[in-house]
C-alpha atoms as a PDB file:
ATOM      1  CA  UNK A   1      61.964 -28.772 162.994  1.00  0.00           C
ATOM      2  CA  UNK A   2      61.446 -28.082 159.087  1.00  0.00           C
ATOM      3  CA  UNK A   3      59.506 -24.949 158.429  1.00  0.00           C
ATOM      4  CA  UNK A   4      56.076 -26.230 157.198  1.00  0.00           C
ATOM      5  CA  UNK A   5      55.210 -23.235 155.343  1.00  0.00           C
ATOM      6  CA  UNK A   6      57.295 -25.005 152.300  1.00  0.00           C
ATOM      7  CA  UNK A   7      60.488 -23.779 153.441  1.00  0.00           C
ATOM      8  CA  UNK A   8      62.112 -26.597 155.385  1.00  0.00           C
ATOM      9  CA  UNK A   9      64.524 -29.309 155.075  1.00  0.00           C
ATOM     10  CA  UNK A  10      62.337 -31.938 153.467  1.00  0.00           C
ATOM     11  CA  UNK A  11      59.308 -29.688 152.985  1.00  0.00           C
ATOM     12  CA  UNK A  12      57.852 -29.340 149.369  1.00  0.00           C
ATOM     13  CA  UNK A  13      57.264 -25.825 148.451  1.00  0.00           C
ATOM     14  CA  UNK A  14      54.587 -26.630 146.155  1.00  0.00           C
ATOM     15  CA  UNK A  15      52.128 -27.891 148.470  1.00  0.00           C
ATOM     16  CA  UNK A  16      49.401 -25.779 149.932  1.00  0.00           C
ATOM     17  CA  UNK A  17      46.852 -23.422 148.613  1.00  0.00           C
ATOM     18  CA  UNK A  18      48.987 -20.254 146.846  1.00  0.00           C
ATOM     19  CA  UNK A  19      49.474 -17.638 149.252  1.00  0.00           C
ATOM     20  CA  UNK A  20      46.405 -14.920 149.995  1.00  0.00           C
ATOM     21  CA  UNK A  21      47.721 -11.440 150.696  1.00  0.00           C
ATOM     22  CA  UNK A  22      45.412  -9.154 152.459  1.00  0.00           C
ATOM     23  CA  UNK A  23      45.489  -5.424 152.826  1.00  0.00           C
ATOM     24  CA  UNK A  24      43.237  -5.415 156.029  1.00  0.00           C
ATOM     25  CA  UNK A  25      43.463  -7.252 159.358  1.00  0.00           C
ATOM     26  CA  UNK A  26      40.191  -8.449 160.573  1.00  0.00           C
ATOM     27  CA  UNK A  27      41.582  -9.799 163.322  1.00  0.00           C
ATOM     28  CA  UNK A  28      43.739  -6.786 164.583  1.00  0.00           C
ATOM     29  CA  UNK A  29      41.436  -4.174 162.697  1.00  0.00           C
ATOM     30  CA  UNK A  30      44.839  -3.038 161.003  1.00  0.00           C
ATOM     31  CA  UNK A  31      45.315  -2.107 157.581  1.00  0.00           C
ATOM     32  CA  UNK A  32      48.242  -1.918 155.425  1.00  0.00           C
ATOM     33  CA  UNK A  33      47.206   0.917 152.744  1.00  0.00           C
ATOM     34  CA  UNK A  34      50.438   3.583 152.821  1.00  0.00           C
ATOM     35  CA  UNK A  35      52.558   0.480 153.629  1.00  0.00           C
ATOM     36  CA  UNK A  36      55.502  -0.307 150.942  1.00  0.00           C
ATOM     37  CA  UNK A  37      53.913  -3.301 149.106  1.00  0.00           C
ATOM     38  CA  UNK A  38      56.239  -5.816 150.569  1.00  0.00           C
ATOM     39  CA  UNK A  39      55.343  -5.493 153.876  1.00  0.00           C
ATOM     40  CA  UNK A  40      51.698  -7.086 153.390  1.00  0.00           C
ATOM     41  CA  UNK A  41      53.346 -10.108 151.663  1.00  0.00           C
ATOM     42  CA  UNK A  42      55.809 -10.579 154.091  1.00  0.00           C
ATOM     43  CA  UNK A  43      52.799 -10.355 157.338  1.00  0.00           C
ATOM     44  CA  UNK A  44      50.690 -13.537 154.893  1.00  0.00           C
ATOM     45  CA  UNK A  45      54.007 -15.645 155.280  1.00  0.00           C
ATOM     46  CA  UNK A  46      54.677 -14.805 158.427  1.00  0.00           C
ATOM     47  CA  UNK A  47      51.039 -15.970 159.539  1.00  0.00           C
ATOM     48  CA  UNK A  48      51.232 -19.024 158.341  1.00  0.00           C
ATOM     49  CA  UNK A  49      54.883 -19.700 159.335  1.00  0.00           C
ATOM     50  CA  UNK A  50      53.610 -19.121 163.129  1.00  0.00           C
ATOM     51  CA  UNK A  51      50.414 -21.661 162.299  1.00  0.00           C
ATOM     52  CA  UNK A  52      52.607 -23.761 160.180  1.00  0.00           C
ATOM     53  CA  UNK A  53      50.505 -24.526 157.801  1.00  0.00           C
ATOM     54  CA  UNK A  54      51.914 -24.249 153.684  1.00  0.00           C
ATOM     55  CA  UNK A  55      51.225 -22.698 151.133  1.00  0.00           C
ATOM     56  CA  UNK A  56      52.268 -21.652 147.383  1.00  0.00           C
ATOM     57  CA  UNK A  57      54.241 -18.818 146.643  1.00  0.00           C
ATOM     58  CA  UNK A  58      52.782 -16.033 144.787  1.00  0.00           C
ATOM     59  CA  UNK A  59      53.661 -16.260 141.054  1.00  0.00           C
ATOM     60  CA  UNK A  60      55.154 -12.657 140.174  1.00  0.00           C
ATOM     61  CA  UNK A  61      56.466 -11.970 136.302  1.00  0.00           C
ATOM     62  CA  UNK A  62      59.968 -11.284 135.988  1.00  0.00           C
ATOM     63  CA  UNK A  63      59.465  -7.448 136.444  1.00  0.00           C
ATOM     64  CA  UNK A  64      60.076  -5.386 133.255  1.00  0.00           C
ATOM     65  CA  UNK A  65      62.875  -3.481 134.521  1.00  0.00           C
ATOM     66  CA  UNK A  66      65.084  -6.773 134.412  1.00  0.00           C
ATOM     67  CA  UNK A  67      64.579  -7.241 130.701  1.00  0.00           C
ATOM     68  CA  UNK A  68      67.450  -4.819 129.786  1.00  0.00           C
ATOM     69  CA  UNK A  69      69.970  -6.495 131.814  1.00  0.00           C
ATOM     70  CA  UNK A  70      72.955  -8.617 129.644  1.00  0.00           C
ATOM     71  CA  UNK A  71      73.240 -12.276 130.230  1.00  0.00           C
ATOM     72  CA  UNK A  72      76.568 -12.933 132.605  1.00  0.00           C
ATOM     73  CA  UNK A  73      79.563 -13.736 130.570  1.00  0.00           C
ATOM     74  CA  UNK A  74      80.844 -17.207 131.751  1.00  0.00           C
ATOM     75  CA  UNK A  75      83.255 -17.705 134.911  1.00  0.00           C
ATOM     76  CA  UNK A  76      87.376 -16.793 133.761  1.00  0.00           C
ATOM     77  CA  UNK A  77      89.115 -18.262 135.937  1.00  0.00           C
ATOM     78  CA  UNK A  78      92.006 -16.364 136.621  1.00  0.00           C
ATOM     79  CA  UNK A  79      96.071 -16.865 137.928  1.00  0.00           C
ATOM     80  CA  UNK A  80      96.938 -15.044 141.281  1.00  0.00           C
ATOM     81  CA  UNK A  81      99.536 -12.822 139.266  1.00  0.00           C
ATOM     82  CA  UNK A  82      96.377 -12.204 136.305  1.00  0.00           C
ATOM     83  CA  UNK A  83      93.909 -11.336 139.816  1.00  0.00           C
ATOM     84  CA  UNK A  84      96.565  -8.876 140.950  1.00  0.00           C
ATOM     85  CA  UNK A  85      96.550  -7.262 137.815  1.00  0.00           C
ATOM     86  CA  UNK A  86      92.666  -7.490 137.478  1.00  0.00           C
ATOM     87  CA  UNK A  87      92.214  -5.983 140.348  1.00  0.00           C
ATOM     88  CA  UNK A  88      93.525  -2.992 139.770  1.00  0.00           C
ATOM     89  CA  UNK A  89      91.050  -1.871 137.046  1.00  0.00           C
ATOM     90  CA  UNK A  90      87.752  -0.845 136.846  1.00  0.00           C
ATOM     91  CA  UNK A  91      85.858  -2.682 134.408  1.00  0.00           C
ATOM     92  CA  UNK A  92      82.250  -1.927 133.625  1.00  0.00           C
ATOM     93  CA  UNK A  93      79.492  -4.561 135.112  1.00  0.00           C
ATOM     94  CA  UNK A  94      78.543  -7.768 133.360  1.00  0.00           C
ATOM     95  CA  UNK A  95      74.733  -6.629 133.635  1.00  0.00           C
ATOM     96  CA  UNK A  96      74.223  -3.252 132.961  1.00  0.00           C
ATOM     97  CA  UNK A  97      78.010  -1.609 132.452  1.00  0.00           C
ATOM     98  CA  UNK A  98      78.530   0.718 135.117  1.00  0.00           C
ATOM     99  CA  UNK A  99      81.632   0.569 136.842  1.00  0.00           C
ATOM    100  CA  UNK A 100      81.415   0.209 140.503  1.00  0.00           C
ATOM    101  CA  UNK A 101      82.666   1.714 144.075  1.00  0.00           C
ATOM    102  CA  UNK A 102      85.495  -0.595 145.874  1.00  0.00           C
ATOM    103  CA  UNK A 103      85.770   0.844 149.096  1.00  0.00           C
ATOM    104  CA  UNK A 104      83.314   2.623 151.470  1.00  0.00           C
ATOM    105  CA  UNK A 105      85.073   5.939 150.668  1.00  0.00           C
ATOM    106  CA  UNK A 106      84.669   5.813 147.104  1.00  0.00           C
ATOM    107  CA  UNK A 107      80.955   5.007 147.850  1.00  0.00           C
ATOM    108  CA  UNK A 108      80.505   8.279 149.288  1.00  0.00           C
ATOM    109  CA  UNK A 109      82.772  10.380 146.756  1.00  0.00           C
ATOM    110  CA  UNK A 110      82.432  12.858 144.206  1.00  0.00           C
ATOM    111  CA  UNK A 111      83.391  10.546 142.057  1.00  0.00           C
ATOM    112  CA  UNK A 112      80.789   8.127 142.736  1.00  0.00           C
ATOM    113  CA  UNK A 113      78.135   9.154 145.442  1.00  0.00           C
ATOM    114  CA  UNK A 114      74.537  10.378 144.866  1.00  0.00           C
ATOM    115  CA  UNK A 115      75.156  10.687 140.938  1.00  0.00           C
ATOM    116  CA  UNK A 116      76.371   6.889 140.776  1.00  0.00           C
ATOM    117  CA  UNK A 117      73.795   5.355 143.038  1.00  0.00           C
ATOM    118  CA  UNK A 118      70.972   7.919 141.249  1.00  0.00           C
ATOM    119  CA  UNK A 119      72.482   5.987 137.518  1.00  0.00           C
ATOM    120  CA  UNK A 120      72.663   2.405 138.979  1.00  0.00           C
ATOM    121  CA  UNK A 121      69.412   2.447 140.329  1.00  0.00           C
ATOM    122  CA  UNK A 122      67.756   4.424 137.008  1.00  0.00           C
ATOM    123  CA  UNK A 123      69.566   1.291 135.196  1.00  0.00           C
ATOM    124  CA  UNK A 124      68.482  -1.525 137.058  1.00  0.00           C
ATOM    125  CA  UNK A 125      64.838   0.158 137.110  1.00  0.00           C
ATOM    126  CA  UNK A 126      64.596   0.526 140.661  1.00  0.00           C
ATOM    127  CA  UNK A 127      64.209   4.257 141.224  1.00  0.00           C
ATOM    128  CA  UNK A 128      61.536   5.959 138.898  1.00  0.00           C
ATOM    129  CA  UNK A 129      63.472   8.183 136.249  1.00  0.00           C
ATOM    130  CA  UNK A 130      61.618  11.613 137.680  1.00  0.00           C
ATOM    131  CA  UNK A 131      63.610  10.908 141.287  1.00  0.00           C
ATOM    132  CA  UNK A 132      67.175  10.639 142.324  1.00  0.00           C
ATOM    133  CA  UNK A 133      69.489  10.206 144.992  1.00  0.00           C
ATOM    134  CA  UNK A 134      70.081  13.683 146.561  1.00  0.00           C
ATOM    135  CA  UNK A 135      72.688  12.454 148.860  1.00  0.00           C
ATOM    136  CA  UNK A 136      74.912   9.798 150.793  1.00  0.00           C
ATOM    137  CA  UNK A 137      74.296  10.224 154.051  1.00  0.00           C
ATOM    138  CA  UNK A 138      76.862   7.610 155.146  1.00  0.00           C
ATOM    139  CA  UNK A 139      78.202   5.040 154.722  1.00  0.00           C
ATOM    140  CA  UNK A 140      79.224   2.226 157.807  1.00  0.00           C
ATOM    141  CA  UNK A 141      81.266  -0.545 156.816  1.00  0.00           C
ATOM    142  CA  UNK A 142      80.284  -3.759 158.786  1.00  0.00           C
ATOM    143  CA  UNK A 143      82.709  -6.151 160.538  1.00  0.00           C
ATOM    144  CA  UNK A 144      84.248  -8.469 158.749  1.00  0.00           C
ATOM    145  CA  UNK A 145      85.557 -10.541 161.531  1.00  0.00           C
ATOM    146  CA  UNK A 146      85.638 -10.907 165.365  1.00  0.00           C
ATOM    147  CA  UNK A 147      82.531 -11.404 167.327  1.00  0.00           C
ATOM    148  CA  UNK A 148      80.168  -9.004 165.279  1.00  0.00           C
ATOM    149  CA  UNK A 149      81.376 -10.144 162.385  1.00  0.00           C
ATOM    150  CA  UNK A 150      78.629  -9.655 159.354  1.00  0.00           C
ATOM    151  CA  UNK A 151      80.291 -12.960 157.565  1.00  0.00           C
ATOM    152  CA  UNK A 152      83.295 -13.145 155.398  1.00  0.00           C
ATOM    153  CA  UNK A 153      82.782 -13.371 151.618  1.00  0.00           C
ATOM    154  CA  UNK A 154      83.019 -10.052 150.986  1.00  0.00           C
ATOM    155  CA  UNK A 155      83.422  -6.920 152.614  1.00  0.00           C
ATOM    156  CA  UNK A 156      79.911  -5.789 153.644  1.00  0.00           C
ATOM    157  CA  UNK A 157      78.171  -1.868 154.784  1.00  0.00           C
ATOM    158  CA  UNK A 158      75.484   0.015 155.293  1.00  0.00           C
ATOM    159  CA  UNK A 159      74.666   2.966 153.022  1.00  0.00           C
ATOM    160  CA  UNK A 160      72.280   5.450 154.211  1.00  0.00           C
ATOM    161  CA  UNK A 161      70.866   7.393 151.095  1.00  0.00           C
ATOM    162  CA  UNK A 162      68.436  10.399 150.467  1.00  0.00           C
ATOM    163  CA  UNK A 163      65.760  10.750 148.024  1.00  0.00           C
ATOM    164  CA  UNK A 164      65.181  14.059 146.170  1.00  0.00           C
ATOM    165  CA  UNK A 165      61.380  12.673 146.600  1.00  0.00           C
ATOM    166  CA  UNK A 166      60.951  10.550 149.283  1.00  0.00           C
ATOM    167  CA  UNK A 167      58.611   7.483 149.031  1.00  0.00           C
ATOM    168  CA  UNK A 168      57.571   4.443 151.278  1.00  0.00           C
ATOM    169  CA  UNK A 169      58.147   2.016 148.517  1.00  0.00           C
ATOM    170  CA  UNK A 170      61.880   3.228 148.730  1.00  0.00           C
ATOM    171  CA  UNK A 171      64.480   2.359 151.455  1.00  0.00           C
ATOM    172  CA  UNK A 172      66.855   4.346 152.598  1.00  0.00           C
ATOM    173  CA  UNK A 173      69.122   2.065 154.875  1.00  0.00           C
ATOM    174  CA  UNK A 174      70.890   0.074 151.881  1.00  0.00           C
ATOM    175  CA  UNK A 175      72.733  -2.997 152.507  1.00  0.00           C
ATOM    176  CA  UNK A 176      76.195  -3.335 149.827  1.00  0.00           C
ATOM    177  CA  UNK A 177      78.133  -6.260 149.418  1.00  0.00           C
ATOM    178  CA  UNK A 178      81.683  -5.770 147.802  1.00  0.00           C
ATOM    179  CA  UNK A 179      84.725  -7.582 146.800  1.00  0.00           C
ATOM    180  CA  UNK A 180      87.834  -7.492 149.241  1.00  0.00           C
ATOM    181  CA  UNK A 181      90.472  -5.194 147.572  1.00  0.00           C
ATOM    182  CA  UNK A 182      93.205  -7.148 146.763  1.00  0.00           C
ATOM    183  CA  UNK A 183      95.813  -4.870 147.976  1.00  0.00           C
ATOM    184  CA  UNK A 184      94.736  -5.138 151.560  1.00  0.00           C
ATOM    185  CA  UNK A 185      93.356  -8.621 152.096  1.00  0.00           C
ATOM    186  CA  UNK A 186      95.422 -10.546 149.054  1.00  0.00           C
ATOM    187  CA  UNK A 187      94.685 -13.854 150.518  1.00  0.00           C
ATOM    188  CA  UNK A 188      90.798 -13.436 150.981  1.00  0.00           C
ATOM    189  CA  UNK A 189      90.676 -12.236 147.550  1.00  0.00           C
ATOM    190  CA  UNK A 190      92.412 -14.875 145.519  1.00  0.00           C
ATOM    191  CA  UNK A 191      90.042 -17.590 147.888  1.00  0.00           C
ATOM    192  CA  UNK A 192      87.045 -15.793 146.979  1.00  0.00           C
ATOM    193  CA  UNK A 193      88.022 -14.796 143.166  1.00  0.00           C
ATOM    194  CA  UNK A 194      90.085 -17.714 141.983  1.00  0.00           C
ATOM    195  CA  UNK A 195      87.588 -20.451 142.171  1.00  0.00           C
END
């Protein structure tokens, strides 16, 4: 059945009244002051999903902290011999030029680790300037195949972080999608890369 809160197959996600999030629960007498501010949004959906009834989504600005980052440079597409050679650099990011981690180790090494994730997230705006990332607590790379296997696009973990301040509107359990190293799966990575 289509998801009537203007999700669904067939639905139109522009019908219904635009979507009223509350900070207090009359119903359950529960409030969500302290809460990160997602998790009120994501209760108002979720109560009308289970009433399926639609609504609008709220119209949010393109937050400031995206304004910095540089357009993406157009697809190359690339031959397997040029993808082999490719992938054995590190080339800065398309949107804000960092270079980045490609294996779980690297994630959590000196020569990345707290430092990196600290710059990457003080780049994309998503940790205040006056915190950091004290430490990488670990780092558990998912399945890739086999029964629990977390899909297979990319290689895919879970990075457990620590803030030198910790706050509710931060998480700490990070999800990290990244390419399959050529060296080790060549065929997944001229699939995925190539085209």
């Amino acid at each position: 059945e289509a998801f009537k809160a203007g999700r669904g197959p067939g639905s139109d996600p522009h019908d219904g009244p635009p979507l009223e999030v509350e900070m207090f629960n009359e119903e359950l007498k529960f409030s969500y002051e302290g809460y990160p501010s997602w998790v009120p949004k994501v209760a108002a959906v979720s109560r009308l999903y289970r009433s399926e009834r639609s609504f609008l989504p709220n119209q949010e600005e393109r937050p400031a902290r995206l304004l910095n980052a540089q357009p993406l440079q157009p697809h190359k597409r690339l031959t397997p011999s040029q993808l082999q050679e490719m992938s054995k650099t590190n080339l800065p990011g398309c949107l804000f030029g960092l270079t980045f981690p490609k294996t779980a180790d690297e994630m959590k090494s000196a020569e990345f680790g707290a430092e990196w994730f600290t710059k990457a997230f003080h780049a994309a705006g998503t940790l205040p300037k006056d915190n950091r990332v004290a430490r990488v607590v670990g780092v558990r790379v998912l399945d890739v195949v086999g029964f629990d296997a977390a899909g297979g696009a990319a290689m895919k973990a879970i990075v457990t972080v620590e803030y030198l301040t910790p706050d509710p509107e931060l998480h700490t359990q990070l999800f990290v999608k990244y390419p399959y190293l050529y060296e080790e799966h060549p065929s997944w990575r001229k699939e995925l890369s190539m085209y």
